[in-house]
C-alpha atoms as a PDB file:
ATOM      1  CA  UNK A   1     108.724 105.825  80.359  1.00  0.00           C
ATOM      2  CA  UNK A   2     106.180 103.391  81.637  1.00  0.00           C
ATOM      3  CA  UNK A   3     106.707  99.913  81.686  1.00  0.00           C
ATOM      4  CA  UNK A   4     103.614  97.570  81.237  1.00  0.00           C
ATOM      5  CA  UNK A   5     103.747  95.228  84.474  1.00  0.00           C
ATOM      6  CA  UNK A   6     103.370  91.838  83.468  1.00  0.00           C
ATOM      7  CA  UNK A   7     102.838  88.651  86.529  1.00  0.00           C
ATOM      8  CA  UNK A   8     103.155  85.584  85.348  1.00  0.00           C
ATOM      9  CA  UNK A   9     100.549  83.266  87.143  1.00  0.00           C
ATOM     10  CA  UNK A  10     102.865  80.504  88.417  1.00  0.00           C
ATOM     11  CA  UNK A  11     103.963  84.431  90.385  1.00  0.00           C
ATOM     12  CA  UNK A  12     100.464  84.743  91.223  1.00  0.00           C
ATOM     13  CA  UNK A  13     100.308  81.456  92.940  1.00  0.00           C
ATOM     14  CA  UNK A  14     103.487  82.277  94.758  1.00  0.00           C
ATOM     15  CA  UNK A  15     101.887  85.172  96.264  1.00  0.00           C
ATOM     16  CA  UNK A  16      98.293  83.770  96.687  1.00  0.00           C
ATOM     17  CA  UNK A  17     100.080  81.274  98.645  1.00  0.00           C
ATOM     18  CA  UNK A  18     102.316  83.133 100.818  1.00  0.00           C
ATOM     19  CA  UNK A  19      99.199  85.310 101.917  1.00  0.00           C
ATOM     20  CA  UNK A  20      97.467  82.014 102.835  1.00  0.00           C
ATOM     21  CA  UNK A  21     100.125  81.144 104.672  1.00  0.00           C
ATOM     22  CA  UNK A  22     100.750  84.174 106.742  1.00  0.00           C
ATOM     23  CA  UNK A  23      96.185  85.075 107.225  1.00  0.00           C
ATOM     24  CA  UNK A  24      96.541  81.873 108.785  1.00  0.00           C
ATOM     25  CA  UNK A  25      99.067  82.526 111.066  1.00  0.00           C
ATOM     26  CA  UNK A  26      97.641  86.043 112.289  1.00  0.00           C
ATOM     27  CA  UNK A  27      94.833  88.027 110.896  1.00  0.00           C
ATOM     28  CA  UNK A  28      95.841  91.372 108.702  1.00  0.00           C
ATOM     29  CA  UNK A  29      99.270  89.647 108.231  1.00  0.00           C
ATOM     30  CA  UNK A  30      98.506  88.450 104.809  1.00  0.00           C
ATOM     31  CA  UNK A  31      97.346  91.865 103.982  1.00  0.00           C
ATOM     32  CA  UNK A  32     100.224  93.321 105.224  1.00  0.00           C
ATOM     33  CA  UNK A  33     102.565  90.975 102.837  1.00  0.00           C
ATOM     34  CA  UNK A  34     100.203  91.650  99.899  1.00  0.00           C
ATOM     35  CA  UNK A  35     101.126  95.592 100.938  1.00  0.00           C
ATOM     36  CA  UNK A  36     104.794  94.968 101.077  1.00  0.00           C
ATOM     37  CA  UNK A  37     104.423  93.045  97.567  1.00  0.00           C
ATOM     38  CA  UNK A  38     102.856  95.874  96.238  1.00  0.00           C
ATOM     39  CA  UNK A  39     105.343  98.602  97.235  1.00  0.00           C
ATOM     40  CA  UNK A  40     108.376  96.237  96.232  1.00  0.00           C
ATOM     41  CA  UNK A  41     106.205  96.048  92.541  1.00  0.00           C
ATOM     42  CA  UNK A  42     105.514  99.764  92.394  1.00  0.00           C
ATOM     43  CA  UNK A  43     109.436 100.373  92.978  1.00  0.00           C
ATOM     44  CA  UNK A  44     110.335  97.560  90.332  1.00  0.00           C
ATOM     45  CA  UNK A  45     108.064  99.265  87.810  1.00  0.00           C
ATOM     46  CA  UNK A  46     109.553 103.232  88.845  1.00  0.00           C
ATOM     47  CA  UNK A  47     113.325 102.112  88.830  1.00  0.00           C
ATOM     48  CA  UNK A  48     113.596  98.567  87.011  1.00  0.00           C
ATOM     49  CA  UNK A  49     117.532  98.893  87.632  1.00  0.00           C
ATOM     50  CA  UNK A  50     117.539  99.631  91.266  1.00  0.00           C
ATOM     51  CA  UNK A  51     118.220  95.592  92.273  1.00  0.00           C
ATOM     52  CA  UNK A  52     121.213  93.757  90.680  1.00  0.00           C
ATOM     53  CA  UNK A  53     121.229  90.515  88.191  1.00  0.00           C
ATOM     54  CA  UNK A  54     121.588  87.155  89.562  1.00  0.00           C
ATOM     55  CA  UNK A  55     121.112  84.920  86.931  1.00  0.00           C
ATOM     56  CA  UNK A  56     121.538  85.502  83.075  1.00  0.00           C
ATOM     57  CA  UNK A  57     119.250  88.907  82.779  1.00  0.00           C
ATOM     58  CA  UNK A  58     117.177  88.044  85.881  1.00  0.00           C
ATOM     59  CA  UNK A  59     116.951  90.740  88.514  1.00  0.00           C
ATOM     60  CA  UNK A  60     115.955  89.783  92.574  1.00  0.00           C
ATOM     61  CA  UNK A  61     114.035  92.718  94.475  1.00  0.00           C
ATOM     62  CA  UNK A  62     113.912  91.960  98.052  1.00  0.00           C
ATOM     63  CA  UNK A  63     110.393  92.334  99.791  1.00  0.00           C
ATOM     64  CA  UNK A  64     110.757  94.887 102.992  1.00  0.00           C
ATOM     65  CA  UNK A  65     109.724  93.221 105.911  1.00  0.00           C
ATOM     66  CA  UNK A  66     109.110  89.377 104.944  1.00  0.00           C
ATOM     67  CA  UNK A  67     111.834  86.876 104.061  1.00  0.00           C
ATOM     68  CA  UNK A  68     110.818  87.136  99.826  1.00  0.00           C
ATOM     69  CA  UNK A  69     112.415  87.397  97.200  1.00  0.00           C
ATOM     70  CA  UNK A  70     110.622  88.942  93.552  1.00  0.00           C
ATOM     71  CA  UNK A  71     112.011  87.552  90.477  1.00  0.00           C
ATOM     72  CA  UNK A  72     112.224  89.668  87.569  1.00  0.00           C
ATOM     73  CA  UNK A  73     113.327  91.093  83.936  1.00  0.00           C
ATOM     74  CA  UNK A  74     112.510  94.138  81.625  1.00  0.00           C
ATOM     75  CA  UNK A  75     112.902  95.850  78.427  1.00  0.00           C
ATOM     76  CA  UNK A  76     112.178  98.896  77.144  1.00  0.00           C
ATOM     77  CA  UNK A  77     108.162  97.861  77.135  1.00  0.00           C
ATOM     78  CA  UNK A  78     107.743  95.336  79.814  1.00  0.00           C
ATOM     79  CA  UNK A  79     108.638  93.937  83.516  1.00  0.00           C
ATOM     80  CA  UNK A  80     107.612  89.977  83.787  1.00  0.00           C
ATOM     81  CA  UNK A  81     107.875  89.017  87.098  1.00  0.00           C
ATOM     82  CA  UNK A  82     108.501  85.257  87.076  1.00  0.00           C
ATOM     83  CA  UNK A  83     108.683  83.948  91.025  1.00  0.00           C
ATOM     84  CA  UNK A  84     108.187  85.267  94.438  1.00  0.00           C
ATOM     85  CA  UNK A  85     109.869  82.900  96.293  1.00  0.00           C
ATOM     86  CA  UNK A  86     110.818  82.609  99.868  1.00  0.00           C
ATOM     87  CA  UNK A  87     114.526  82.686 100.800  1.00  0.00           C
ATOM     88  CA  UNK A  88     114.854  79.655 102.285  1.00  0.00           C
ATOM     89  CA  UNK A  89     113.222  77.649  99.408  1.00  0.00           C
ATOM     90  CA  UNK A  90     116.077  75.657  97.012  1.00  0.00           C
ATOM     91  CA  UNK A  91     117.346  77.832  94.722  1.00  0.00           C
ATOM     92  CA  UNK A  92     117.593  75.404  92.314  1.00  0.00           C
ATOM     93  CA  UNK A  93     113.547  75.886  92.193  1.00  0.00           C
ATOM     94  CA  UNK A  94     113.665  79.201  90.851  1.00  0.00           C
ATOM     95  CA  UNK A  95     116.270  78.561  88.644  1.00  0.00           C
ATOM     96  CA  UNK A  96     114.316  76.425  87.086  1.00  0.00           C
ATOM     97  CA  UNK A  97     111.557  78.580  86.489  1.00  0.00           C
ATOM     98  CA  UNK A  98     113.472  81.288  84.627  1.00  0.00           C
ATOM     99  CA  UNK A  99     114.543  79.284  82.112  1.00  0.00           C
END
């Protein structure tokens, strides 16, 4: 069954930021972490259970090669992805934003 993808902007942000931040520090490296966000989404959406629960019903996919994290939960219709947050950021921060 197909899941609609849903990403929830304060998401978008987090990603439109992180590629900012890594163009600037080389050039293709922010397309290379859009890439690796992509795959990580495409596996979310083909096997919602693969990563395990770490808060309440809130699942954490790791992204393959960069030091993010993808915040996320489903039903039988739809996967929301809430944060992509770097590893080293509070966790208290995306705590916050799952509630």
């Amino acid at each position: 069954m197909a899941r609609n993808l849903t990403i929830l902007t304060a998401a978008e942000l987090d990603i439109i930021e992180a590629y900012d931040w890594y163009e600037g520090r080389e050039l293709g490296l922010g397309a290379e972490f859009l890439r690796c966000i992509d795959a990580s989404l495409n596996l979310i959406q083909r096997h919602p259970n693969t990563y395990q629960i770490v808060h309440e019903t809130y699942r954490r996919a790791t992204i393959r090669r960069f030091p993010y994290v993808v915040f996320y939960e489903f039903n039988e219709q739809e996967i929301i992805i809430y944060a992509v947050f770097h590893c080293s950021q509070d966790p208290e921060k995306w705590r916050s934003r799952l509630q």
